[in-house]
N, C-alpha and C. Protein backbone atom coordinates (compact mmCIF):
# COMPACT_ATOMS: atom_id res chain seq x y z
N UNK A 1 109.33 60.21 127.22
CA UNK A 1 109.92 60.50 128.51
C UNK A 1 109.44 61.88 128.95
N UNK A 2 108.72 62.07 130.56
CA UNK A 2 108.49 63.07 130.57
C UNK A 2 109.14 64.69 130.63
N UNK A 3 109.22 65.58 130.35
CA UNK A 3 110.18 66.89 130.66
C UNK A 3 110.96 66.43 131.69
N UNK A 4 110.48 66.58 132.93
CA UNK A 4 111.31 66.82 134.21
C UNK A 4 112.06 65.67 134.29
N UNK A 5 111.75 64.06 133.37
CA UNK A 5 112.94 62.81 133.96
C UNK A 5 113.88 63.16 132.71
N UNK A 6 113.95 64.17 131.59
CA UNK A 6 114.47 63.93 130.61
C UNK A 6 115.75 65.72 130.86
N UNK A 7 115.42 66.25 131.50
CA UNK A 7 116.16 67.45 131.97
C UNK A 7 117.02 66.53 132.93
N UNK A 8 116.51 65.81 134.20
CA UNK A 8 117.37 65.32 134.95
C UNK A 8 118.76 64.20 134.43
N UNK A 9 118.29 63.71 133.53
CA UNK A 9 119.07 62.77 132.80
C UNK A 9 120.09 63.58 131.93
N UNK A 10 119.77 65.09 131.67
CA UNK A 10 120.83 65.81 130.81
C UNK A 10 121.55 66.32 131.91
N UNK A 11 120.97 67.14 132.92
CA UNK A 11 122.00 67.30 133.92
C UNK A 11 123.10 66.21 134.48
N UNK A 12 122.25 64.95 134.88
CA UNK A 12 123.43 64.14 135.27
C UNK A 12 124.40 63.93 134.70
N UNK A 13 124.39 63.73 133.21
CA UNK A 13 125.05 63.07 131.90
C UNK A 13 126.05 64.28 132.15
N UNK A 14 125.97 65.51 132.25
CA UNK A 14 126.85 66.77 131.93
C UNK A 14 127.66 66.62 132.88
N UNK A 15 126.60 66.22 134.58
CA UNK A 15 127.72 66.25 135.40
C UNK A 15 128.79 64.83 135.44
N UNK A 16 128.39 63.62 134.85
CA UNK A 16 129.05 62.74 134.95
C UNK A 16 130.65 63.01 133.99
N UNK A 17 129.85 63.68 132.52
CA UNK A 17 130.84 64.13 131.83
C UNK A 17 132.24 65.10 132.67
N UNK A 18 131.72 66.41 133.67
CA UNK A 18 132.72 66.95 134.48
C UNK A 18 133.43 66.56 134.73
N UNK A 19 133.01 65.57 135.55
CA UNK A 19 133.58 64.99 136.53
C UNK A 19 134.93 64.40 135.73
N UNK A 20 134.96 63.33 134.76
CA UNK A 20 135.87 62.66 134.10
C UNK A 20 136.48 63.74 133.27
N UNK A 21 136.44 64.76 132.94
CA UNK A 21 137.09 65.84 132.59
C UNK A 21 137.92 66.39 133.48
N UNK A 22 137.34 66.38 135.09
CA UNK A 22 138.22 67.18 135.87
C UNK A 22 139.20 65.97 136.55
N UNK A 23 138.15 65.59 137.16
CA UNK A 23 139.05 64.44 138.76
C UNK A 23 140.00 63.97 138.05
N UNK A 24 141.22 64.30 138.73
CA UNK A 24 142.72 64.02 138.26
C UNK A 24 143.79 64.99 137.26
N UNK A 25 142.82 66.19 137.16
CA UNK A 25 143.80 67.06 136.28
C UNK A 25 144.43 68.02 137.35
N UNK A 26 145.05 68.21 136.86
CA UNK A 26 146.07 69.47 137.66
C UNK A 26 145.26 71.29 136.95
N UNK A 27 145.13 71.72 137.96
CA UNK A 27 144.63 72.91 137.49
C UNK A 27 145.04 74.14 138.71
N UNK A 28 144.98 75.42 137.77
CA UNK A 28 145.40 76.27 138.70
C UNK A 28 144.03 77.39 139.11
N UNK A 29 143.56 77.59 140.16
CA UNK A 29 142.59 78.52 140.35
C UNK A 29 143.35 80.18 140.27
N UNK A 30 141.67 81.02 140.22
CA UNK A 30 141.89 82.38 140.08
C UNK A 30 142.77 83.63 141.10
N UNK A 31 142.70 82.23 142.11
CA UNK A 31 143.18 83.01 143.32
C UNK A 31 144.48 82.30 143.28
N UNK A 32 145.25 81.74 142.63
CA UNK A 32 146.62 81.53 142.65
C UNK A 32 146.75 79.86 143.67
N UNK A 33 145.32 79.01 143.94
CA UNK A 33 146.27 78.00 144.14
C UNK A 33 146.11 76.95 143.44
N UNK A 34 146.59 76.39 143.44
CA UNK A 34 146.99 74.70 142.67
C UNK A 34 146.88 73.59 142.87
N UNK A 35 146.69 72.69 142.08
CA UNK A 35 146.40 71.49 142.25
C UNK A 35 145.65 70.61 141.86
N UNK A 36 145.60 69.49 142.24
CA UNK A 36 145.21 68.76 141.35
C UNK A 36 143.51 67.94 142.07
N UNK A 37 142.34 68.20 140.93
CA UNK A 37 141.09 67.85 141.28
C UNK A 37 140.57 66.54 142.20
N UNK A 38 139.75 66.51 143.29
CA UNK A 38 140.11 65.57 143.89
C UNK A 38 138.80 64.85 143.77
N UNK A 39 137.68 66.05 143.68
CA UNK A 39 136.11 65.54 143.36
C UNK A 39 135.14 66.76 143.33
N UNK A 40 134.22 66.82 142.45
CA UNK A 40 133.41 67.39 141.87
C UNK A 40 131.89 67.21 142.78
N UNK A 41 131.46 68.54 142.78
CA UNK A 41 130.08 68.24 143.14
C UNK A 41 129.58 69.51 142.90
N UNK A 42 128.07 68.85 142.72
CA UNK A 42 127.11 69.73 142.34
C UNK A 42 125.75 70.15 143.09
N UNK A 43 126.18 71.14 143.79
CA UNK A 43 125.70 72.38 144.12
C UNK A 43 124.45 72.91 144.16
N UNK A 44 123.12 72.65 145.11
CA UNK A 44 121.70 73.61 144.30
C UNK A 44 122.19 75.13 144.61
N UNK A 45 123.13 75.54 145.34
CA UNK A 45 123.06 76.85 145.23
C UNK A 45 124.01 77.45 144.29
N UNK A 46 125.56 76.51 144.34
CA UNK A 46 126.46 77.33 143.41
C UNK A 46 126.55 76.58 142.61
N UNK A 47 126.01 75.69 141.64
CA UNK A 47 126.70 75.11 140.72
C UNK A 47 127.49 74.03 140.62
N UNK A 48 128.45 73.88 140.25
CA UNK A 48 129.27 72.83 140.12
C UNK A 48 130.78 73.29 140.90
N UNK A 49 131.27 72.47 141.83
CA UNK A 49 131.95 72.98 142.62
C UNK A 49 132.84 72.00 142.66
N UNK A 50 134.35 72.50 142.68
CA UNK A 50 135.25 71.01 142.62
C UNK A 50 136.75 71.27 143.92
N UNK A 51 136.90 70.16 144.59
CA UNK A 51 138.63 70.35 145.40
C UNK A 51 139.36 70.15 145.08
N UNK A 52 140.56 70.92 145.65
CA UNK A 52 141.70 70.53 145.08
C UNK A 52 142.64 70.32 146.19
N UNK A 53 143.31 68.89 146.02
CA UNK A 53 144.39 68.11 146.82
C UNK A 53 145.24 69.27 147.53
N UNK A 54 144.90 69.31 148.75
CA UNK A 54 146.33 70.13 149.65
C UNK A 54 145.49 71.51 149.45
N UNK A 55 144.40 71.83 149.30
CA UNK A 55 143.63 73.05 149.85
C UNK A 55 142.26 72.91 150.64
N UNK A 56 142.12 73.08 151.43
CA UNK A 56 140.79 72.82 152.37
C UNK A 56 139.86 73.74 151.37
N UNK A 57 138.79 73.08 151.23
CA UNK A 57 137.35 74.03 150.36
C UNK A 57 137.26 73.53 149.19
N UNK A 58 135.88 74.27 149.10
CA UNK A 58 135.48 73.73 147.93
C UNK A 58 134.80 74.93 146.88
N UNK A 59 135.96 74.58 145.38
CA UNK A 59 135.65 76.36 144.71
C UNK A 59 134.76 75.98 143.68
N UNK A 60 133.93 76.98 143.04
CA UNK A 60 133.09 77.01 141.83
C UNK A 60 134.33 77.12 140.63
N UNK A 61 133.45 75.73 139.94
CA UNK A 61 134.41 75.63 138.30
C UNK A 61 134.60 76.81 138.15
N UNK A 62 134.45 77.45 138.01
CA UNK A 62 133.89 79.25 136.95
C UNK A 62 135.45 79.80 138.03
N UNK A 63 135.67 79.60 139.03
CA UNK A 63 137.44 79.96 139.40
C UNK A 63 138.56 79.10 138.45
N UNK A 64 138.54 77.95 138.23
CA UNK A 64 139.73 77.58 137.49
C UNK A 64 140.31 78.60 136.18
N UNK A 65 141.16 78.71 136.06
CA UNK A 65 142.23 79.62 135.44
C UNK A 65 142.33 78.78 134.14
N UNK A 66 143.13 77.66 134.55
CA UNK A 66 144.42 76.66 134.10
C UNK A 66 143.89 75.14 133.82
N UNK A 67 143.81 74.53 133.25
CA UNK A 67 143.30 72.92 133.28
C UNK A 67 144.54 71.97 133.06
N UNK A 68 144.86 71.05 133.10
CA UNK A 68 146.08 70.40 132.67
C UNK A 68 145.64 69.70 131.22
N UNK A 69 146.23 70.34 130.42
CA UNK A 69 145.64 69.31 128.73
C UNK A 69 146.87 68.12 128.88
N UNK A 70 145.44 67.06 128.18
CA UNK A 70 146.10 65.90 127.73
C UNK A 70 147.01 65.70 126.88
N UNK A 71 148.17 64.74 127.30
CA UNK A 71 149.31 64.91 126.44
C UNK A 71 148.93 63.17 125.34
N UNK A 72 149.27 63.20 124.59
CA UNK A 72 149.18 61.88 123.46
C UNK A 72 149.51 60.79 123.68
C-alpha cells in the first residue's frame, strides 16, 4: 500500500475512532460550557473540532476539560 493511501487510512481510522468516543458524551469545555457532543469534525486548519448540544460553534478537542466516563 502506498505511503500517502496508508497515512490516509490511519487518519480516518483515528477519526472514526473520535468520533465514537465523543458523539453522545457529556463533556464540559475550558471556557465553562457544557454539554453533550453532537458531532465531530475534522478540520485542515484546526484539527479535530467537535459541538456541543445548546451552544452555537464549533470548539477544538484540545478545549474539553471534562469527558463523561462510562459507567458498567
Amino acid at each position: 500500500m502506498p505511503d500517502a493511501t496508508r497515512n490516509a487510512s490511519t487518519i480516518l481510522r483515528a477519526f472514526g475512532e473520535a468520533q465514537a468516543e465523543l458523539v453522545g458524551k457529556t463533556v464540559v469545555l475550558t471556557d465553562g460550557k457544557a454539554g453533550t457532543v453532537e458531532h465531530v469534525w475534522l478540520d485542515d486548519i484546526h484539527g479535530l473540532r467537535i459541538s456541543v448540544r445548546g451552544h452555537n460553534g464549533k470548539w477544538p478537542v484540545s478545549t474539553i476539560k471534562f469527558v463523561e466516563k462510562d459507567t458498567p
